[in-house]
C-alpha atoms as a PDB file:
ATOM      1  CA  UNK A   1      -9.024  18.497  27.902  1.00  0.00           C
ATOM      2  CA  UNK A   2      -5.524  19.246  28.896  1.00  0.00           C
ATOM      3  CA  UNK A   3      -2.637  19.355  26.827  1.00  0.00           C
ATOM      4  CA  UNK A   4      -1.291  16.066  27.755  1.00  0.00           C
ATOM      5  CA  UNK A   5      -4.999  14.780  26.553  1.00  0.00           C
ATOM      6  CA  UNK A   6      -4.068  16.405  23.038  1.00  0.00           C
ATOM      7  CA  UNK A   7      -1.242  15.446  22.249  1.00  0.00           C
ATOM      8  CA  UNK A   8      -2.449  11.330  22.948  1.00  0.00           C
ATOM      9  CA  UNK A   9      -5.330  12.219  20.603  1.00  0.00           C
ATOM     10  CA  UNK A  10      -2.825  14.114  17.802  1.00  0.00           C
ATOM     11  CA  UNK A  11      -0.649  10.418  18.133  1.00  0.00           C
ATOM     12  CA  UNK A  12      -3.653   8.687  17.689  1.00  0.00           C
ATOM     13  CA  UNK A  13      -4.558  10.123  14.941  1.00  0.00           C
ATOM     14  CA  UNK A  14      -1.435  10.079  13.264  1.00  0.00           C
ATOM     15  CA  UNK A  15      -1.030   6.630  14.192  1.00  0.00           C
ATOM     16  CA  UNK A  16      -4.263   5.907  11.958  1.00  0.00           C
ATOM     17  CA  UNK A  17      -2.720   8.086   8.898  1.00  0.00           C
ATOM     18  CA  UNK A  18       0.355   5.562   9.407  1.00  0.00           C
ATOM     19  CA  UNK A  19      -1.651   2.580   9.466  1.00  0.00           C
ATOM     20  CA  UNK A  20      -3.915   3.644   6.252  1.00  0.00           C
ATOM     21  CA  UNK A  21      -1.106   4.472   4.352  1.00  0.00           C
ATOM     22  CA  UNK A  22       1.142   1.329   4.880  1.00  0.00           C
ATOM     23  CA  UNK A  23      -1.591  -0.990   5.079  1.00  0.00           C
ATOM     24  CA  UNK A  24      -4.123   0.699   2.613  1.00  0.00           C
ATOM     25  CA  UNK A  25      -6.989   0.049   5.471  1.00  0.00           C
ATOM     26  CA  UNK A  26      -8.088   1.484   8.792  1.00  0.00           C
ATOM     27  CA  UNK A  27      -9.766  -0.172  11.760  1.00  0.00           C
ATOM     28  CA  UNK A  28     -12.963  -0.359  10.511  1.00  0.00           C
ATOM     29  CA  UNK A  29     -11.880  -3.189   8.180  1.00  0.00           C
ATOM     30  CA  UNK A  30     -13.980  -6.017   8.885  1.00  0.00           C
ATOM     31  CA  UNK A  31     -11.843  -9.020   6.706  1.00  0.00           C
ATOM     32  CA  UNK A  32     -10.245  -9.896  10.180  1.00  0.00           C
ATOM     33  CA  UNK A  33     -11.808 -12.437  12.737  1.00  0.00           C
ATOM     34  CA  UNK A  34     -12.247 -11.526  16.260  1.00  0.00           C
ATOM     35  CA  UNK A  35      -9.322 -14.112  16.859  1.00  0.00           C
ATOM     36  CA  UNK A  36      -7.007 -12.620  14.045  1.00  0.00           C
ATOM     37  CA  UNK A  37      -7.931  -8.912  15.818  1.00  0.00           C
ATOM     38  CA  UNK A  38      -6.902 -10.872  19.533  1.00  0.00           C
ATOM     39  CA  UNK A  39      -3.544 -12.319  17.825  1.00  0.00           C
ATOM     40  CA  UNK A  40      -2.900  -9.369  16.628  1.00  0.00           C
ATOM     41  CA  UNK A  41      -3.034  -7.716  19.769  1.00  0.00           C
ATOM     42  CA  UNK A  42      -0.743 -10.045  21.569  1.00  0.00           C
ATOM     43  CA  UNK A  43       1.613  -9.558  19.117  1.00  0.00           C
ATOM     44  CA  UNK A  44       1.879  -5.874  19.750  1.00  0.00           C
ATOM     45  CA  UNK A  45       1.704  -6.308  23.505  1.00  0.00           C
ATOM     46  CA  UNK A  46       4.684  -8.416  23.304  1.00  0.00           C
ATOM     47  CA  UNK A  47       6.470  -5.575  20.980  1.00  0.00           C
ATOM     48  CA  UNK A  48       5.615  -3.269  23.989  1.00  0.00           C
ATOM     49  CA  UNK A  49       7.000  -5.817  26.801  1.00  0.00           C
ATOM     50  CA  UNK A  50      10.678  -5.602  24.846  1.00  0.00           C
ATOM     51  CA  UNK A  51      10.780  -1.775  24.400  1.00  0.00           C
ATOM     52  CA  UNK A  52      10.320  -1.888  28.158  1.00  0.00           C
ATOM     53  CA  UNK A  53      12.422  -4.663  29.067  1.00  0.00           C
ATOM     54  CA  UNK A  54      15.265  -2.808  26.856  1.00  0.00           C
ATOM     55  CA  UNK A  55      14.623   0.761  28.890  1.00  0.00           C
ATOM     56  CA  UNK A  56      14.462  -1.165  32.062  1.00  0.00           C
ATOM     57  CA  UNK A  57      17.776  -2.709  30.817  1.00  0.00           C
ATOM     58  CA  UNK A  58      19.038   0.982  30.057  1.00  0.00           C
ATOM     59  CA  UNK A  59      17.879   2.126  33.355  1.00  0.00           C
ATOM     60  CA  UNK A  60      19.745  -0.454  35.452  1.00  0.00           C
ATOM     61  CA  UNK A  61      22.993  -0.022  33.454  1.00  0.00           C
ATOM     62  CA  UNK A  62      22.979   4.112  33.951  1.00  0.00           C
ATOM     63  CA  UNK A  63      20.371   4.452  36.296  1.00  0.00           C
ATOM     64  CA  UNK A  64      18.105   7.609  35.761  1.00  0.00           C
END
């Protein structure tokens, strides 16, 4: 693995120490239905759309 490979795996797992301490729960929860787990990831595709929309925003105003 290279270092870029690392550091995604070190966010990762960060992510997950996040996620269990601000939602007391990890992804092996299983109270969620398979549509609840596809609404949910909509909703953070659509989170991801605007960050780029506002960089692409950024980039157009100052350029790179």
């Amino acid at each position: 693995m290279s270092k870029i490979e690392d550091s995604v795996c070190s966010k990762i797992l960060g992510r997950a120490e996040v996620g269990k301490s601000k939602y007391g729960t990890t992804m092996e929860r299983g109270d969620l239905s398979r549509l609840e787990w596809l609404i949910h990831t909509q909703e953070e595709a659509m989170d991801m759309v605007v960050y780029l929309e506002k960089l692409i925003s950024i980039e157009k105003q100052y350029g790179s």
